[in-house]
Protein backbone atom coordinates (compact mmCIF):
# COMPACT_ATOMS: atom_id res chain seq x y z
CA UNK A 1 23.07 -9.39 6.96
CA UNK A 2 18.95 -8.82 6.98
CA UNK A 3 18.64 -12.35 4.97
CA UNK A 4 21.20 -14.14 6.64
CA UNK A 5 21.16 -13.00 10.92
CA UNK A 6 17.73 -10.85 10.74
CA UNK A 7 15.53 -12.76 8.80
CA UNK A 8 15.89 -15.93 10.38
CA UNK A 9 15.60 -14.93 13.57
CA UNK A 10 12.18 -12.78 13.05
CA UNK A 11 10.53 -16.10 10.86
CA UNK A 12 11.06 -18.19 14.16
CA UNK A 13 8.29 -16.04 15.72
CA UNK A 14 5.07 -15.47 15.24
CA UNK A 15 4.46 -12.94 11.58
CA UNK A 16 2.46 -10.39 13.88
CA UNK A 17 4.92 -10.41 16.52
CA UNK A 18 7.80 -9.61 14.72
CA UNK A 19 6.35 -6.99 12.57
CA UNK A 20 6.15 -4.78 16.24
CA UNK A 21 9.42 -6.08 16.79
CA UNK A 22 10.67 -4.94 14.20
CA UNK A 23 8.70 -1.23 14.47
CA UNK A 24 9.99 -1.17 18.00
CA UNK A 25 13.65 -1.83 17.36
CA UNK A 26 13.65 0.47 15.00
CA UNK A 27 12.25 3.53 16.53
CA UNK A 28 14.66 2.89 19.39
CA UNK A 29 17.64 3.04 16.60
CA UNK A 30 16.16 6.30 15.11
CA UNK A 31 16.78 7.47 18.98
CA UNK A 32 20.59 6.54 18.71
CA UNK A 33 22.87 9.62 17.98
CA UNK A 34 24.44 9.07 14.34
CA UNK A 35 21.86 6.01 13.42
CA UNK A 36 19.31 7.96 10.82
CA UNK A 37 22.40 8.96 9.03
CA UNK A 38 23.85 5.67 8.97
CA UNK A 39 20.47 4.31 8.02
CA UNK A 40 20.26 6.77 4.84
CA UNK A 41 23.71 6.55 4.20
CA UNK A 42 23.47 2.16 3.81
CA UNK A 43 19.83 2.71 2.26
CA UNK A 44 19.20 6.05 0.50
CA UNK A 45 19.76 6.06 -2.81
CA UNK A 46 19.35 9.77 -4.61
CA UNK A 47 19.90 10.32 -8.24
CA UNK A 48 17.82 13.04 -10.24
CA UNK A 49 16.79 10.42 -12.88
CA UNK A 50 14.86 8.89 -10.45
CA UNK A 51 12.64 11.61 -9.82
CA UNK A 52 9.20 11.20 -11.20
CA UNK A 53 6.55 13.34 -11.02
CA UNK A 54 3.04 12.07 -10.86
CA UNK A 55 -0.15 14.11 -10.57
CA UNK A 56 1.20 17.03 -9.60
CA UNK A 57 3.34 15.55 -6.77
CA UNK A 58 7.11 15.16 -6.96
CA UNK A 59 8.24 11.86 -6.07
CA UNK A 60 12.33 12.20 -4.98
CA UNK A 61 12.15 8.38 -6.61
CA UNK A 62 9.42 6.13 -7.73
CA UNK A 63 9.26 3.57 -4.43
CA UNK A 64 7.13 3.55 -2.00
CA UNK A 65 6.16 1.63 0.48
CA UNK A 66 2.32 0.59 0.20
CA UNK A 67 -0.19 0.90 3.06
CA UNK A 68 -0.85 -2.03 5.76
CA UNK A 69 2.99 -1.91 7.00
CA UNK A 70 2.30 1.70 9.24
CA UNK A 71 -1.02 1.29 9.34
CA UNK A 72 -1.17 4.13 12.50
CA UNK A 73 1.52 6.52 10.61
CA UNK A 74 3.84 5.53 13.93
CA UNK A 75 7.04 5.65 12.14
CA UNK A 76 6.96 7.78 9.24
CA UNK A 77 10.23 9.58 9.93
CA UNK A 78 12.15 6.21 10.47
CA UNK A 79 10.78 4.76 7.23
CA UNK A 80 12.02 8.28 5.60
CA UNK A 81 15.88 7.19 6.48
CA UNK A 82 15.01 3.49 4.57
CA UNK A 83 15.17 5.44 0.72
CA UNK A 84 11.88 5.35 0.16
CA UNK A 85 10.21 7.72 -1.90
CA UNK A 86 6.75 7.85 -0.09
CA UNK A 87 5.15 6.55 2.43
CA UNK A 88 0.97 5.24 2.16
CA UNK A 89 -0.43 4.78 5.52
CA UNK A 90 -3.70 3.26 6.67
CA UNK A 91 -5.91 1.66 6.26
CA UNK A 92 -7.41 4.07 8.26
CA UNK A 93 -11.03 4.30 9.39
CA UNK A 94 -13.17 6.83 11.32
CA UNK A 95 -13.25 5.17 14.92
CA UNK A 96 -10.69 2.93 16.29
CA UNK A 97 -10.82 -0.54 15.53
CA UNK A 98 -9.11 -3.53 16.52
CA UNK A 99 -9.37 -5.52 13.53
CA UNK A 100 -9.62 -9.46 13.34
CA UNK A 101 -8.99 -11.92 16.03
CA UNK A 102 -5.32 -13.19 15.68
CA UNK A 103 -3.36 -15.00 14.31
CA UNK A 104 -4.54 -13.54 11.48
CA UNK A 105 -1.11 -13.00 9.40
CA UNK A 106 0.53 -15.92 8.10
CA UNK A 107 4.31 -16.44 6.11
CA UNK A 108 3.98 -19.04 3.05
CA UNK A 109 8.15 -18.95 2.96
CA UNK A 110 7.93 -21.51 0.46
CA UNK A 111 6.12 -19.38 -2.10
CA UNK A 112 7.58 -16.07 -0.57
CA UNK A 113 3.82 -14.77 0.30
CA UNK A 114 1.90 -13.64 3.19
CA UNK A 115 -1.54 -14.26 3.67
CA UNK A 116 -3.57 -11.78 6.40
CA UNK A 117 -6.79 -10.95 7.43
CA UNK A 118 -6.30 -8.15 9.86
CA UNK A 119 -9.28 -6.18 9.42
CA UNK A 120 -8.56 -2.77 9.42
CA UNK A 121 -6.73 -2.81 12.80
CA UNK A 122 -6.30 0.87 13.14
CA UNK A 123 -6.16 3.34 16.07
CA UNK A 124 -8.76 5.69 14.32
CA UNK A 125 -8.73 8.66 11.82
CA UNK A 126 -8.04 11.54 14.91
CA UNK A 127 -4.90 9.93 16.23
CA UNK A 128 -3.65 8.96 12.81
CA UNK A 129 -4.14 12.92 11.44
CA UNK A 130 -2.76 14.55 15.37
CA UNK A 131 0.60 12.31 14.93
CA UNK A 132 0.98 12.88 10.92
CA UNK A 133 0.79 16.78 12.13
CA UNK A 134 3.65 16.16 14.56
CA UNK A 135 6.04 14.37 12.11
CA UNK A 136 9.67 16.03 11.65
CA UNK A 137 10.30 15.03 8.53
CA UNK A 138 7.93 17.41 5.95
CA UNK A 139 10.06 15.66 3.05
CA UNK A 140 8.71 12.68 2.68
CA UNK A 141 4.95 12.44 0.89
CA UNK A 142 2.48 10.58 2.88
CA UNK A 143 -0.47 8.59 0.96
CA UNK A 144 -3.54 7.81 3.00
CA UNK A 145 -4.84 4.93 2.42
CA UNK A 146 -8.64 4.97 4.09
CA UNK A 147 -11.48 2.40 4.24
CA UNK A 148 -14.53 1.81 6.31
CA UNK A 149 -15.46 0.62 10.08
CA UNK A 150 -16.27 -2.85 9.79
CA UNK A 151 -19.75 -2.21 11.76
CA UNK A 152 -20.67 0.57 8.92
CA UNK A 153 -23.30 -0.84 6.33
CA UNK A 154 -22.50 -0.20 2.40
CA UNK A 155 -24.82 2.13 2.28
CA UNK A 156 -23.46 4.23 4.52
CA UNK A 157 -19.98 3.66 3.71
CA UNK A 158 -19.39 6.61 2.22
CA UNK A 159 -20.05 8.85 4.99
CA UNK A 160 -16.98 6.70 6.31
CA UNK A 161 -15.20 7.44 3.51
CA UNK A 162 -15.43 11.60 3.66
CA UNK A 163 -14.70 11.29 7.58
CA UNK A 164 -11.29 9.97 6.78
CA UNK A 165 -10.89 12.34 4.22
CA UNK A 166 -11.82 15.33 6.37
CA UNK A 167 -9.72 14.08 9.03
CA UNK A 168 -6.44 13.44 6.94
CA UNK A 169 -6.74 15.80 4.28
CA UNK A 170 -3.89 18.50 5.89
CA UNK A 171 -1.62 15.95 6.87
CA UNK A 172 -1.15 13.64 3.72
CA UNK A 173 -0.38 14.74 -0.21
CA UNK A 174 -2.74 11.87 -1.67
CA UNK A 175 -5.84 9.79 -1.28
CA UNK A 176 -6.39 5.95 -1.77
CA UNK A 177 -9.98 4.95 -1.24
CA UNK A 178 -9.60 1.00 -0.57
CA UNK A 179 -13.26 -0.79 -1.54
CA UNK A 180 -10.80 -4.44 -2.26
CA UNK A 181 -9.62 -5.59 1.05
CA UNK A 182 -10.94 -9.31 1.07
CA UNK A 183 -10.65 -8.86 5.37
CA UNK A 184 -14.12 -6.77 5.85
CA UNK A 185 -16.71 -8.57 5.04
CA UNK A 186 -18.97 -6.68 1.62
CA UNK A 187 -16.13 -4.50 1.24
CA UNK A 188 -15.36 -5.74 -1.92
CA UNK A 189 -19.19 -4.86 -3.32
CA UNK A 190 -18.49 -1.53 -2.86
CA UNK A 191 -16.33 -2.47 -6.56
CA UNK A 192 -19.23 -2.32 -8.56
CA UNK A 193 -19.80 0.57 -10.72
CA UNK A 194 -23.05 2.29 -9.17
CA UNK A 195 -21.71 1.90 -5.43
CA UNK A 196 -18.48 2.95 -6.40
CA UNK A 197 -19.31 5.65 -8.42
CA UNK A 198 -21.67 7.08 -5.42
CA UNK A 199 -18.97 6.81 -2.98
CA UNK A 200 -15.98 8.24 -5.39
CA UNK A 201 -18.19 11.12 -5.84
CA UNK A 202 -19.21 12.38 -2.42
CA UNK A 203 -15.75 12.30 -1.32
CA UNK A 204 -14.76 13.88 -4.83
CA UNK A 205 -17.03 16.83 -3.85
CA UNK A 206 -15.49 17.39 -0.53
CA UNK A 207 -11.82 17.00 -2.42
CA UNK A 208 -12.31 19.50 -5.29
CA UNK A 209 -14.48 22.22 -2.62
CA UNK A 210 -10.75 22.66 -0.97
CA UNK A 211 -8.74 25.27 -2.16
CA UNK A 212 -6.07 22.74 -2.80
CA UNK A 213 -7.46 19.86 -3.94
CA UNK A 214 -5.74 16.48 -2.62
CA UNK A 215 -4.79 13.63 -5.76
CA UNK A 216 -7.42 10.79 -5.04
CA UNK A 217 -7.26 7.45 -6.01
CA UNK A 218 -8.53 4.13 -6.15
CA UNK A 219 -6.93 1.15 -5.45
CA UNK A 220 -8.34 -2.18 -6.88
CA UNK A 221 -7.93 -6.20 -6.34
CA UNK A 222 -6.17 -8.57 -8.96
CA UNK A 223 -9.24 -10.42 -9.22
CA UNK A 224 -11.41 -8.14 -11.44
CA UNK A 225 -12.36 -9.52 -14.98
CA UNK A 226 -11.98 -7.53 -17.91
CA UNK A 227 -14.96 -6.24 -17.93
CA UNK A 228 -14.57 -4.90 -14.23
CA UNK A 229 -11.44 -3.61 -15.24
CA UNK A 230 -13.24 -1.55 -18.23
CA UNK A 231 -15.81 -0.53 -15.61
CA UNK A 232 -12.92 0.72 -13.19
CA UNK A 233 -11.42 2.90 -16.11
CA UNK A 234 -14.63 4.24 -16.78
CA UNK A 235 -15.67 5.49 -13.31
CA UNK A 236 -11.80 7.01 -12.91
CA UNK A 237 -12.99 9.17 -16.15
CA UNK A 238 -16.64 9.82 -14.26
CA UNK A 239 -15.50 10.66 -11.12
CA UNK A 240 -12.44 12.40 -12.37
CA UNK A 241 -9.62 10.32 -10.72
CA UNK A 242 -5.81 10.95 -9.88
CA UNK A 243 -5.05 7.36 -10.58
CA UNK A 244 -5.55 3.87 -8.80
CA UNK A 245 -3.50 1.72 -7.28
CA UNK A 246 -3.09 -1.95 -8.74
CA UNK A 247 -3.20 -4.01 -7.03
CA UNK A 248 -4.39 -5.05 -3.81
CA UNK A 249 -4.58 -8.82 -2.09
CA UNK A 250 -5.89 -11.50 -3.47
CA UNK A 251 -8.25 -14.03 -2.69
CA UNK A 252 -6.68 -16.68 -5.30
CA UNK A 253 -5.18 -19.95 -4.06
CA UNK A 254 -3.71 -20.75 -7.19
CA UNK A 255 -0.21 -22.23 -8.22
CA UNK A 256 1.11 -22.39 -4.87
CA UNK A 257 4.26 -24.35 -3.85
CA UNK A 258 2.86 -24.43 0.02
CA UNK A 259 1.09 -27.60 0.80
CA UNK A 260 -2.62 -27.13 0.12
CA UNK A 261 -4.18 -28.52 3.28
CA UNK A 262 -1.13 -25.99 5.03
CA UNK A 263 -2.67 -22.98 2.97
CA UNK A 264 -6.79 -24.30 4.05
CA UNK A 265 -5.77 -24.34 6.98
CA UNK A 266 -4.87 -20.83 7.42
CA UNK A 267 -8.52 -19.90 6.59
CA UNK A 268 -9.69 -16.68 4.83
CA UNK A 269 -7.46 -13.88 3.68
CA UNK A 270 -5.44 -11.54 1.15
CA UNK A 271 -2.42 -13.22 -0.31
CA UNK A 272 0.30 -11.16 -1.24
CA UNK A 273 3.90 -11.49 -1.96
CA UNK A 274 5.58 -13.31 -5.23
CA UNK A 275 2.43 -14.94 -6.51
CA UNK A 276 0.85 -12.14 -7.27
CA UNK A 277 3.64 -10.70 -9.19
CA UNK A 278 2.22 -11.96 -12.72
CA UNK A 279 -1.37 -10.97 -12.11
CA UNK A 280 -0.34 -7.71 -10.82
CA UNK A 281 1.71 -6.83 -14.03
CA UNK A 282 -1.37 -8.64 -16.24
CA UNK A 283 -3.86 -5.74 -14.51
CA UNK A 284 -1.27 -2.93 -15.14
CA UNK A 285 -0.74 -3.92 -18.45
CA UNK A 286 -4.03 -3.37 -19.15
CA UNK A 287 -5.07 -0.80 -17.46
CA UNK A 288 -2.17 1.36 -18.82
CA UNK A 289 -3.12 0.46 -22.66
CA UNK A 290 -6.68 0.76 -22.27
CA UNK A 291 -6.52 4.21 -20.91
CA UNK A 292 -3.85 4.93 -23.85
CA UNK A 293 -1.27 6.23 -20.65
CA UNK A 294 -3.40 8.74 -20.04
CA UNK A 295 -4.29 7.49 -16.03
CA UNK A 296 -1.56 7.02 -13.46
CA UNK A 297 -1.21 3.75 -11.95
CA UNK A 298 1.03 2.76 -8.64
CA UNK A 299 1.89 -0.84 -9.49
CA UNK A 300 2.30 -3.17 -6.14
CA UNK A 301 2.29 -6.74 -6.16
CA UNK A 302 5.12 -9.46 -6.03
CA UNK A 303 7.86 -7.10 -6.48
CA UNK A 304 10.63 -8.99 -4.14
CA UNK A 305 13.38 -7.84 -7.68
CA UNK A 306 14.99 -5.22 -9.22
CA UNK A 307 13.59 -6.91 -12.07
CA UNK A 308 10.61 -7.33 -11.08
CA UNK A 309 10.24 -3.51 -10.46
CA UNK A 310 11.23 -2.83 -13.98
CA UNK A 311 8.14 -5.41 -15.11
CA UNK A 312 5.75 -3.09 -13.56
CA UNK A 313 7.35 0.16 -14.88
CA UNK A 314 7.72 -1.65 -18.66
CA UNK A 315 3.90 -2.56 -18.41
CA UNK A 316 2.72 1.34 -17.37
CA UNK A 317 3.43 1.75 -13.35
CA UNK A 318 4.33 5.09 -13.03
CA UNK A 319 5.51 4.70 -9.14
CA UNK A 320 5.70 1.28 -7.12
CA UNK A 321 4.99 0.21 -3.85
CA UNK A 322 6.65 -2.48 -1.64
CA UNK A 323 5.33 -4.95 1.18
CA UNK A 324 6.04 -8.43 0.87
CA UNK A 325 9.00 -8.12 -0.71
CA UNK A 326 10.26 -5.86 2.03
CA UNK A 327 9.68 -8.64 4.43
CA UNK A 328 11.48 -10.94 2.43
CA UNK A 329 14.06 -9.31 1.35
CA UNK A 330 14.62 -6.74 3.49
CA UNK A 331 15.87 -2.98 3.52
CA UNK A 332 18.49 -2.93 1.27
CA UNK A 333 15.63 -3.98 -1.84
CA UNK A 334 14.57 -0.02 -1.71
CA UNK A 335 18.26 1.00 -2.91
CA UNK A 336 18.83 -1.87 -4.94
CA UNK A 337 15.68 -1.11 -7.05
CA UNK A 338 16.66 2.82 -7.67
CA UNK A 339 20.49 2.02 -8.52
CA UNK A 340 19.19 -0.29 -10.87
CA UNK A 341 16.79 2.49 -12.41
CA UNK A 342 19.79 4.37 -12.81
CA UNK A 343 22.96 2.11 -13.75
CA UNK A 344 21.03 -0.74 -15.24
């Protein structure tokens, strides 16, 4: 029904538009009498091989759904009835910030991508934490994803970076420091090793002072070299790491089916969605065998498949996230994923 009625219907409008169409119509369902139920009985999916668990957290199955999709942590407990096994929220920053002008998200149907610039559009680190502490459902395990305001220089990002940590760190189970958003402008330099290792470390401190220390990680763009790849494994081991996340947006035009002067003309931004699937597995791949399996990794990128879930878990992914795909496909991809974890 969701590619056939749904779908349609929300591609005829504007990308932006129906995403908080779609957020509104379904926090008005989660109000109907009987609907969560129904929604976990058509989407949940609950088998005890599919539990995984991953520095030190137990995942009830290994997908998630990967941060820019509740950015504000506005419908956590709906998302819970959808079979996912966490949710990552965010990007959040310190102060409230509106983000990019619009339109700034863009559907390549074509090539089944999505290309966005949105900035960090967040209502700020306070409102995020107050409504994660209101949530009903304890269940689910929250990720926060957090970044920087786009008006804070590099070399003060990290007091951006502990802000949101201080903020969020009693109302989600792990960290994701994002430095490889292409949509802030210098975001990305905070990648190289000396900035990175700076910034991983002050909010490292404030992490392992706690009592109960929060799993932090690092989530990195497909469009590191090698070498950049080596550095990244190297200041995980420095800076004493959970994991990362790989991979993020990319800034590659490459071996698209979309006409060319149709993609220029969307302008600057992250593409994501079934491009990126081979990349994505690529950076896994070697991430996973250069750190002998010894480092976590949440693989995201082009999964819009069963199979293409299984790709990332065969090349090292110990959990996955979903965006694009979700878009495209819909709902019922969460469940169809974890039944094929379990019956093949």
């Amino acid at each position: 029904m969701y590619k056939s009625v749904v779908k349609p219907l929300l591609f005829h409008l504007d990308a932006e538009r129906a995403h908080h169409l779609v957020f509104d119509n379904l926090r008005r369902a989660a109000r109907v009498p009987g609907t969560p139920a129904l929604l976990q009985a058509l989407y949940g999916f609950q088998h005890p091989s599919l539990e995984r668990e991953v520095f030190g957290l137990k995942f009830p199955n290994p997908v998630g759904l990967a941060a820019g999709f509740d950015k504000n942590a506005a419908l956590t407990d709906e998302l819970a009835t959808l079979g996912f096994g966490f949710v990552e929220i965010g990007t959040v920053t310190p102060r409230p910030q509106p983000g990019n002008p619009t339109p700034r998200l863009f559907r390549l149907p074509q090539d089944e991508a999505l290309v966005n610039r949105m900035g960090f559009n967040n209502e700020g680190a306070a409102v995020v934490a107050a409504r994660l502490a209101r949530r009903r459902n304890r269940q689910l395990l929250i990720g926060g994803n957090i970044g920087k305001n786009k008006d804070t220089p590099n070399e003060r990002a990290a007091d951006d970076y502990v802000a949101c940590f201080e903020a969020l760190a009693e109302v989600v189970d792990y960290f994701v420091v994002n430095v490889s958003s292409p949509n802030t402008p210098g975001l990305r330099e905070l990648q190289e090793k000396k900035p990175l290792i700076d910034l991983l470390q002050q909010v490292q401190a404030r992490n392992l002072a706690r009592a109960t220390p929060r799993p932090l990680l690092l989530k990195i763009a497909p469009d590191l070299t090698d070498s950049q790849l080596d550095d990244i494994l190297e200041i995980a081991r420095e800076t004493n790491l959970s994991g990362l996340v790989a991979t993020n947006t990319t800034i590659s035009r490459d071996n698209l089916r979309t006409e060319p002067g149709h993609v220029a003309g969307l302008g600057a931004g992250g593409l994501s969605g079934r491009p990126l699937r081979a990349r994505a597995t690529e950076v896994i791949r070697y991430l996973h065998q250069k750190s002998d399996g010894g480092l976590p990794i949440i693989g995201a990128g082009g999964i819009h498949s069963a199979a293409d879930a299984q790709e990332k878990l065969a090349a090292g992914a110990s959990l996955i996230q979903l965006y694009t795909g979700f878009i495209y496909e819909g709902p019922a991809l969460v469940s169809r994923i974890n039944r094929s974890l379990v019956l093949g």
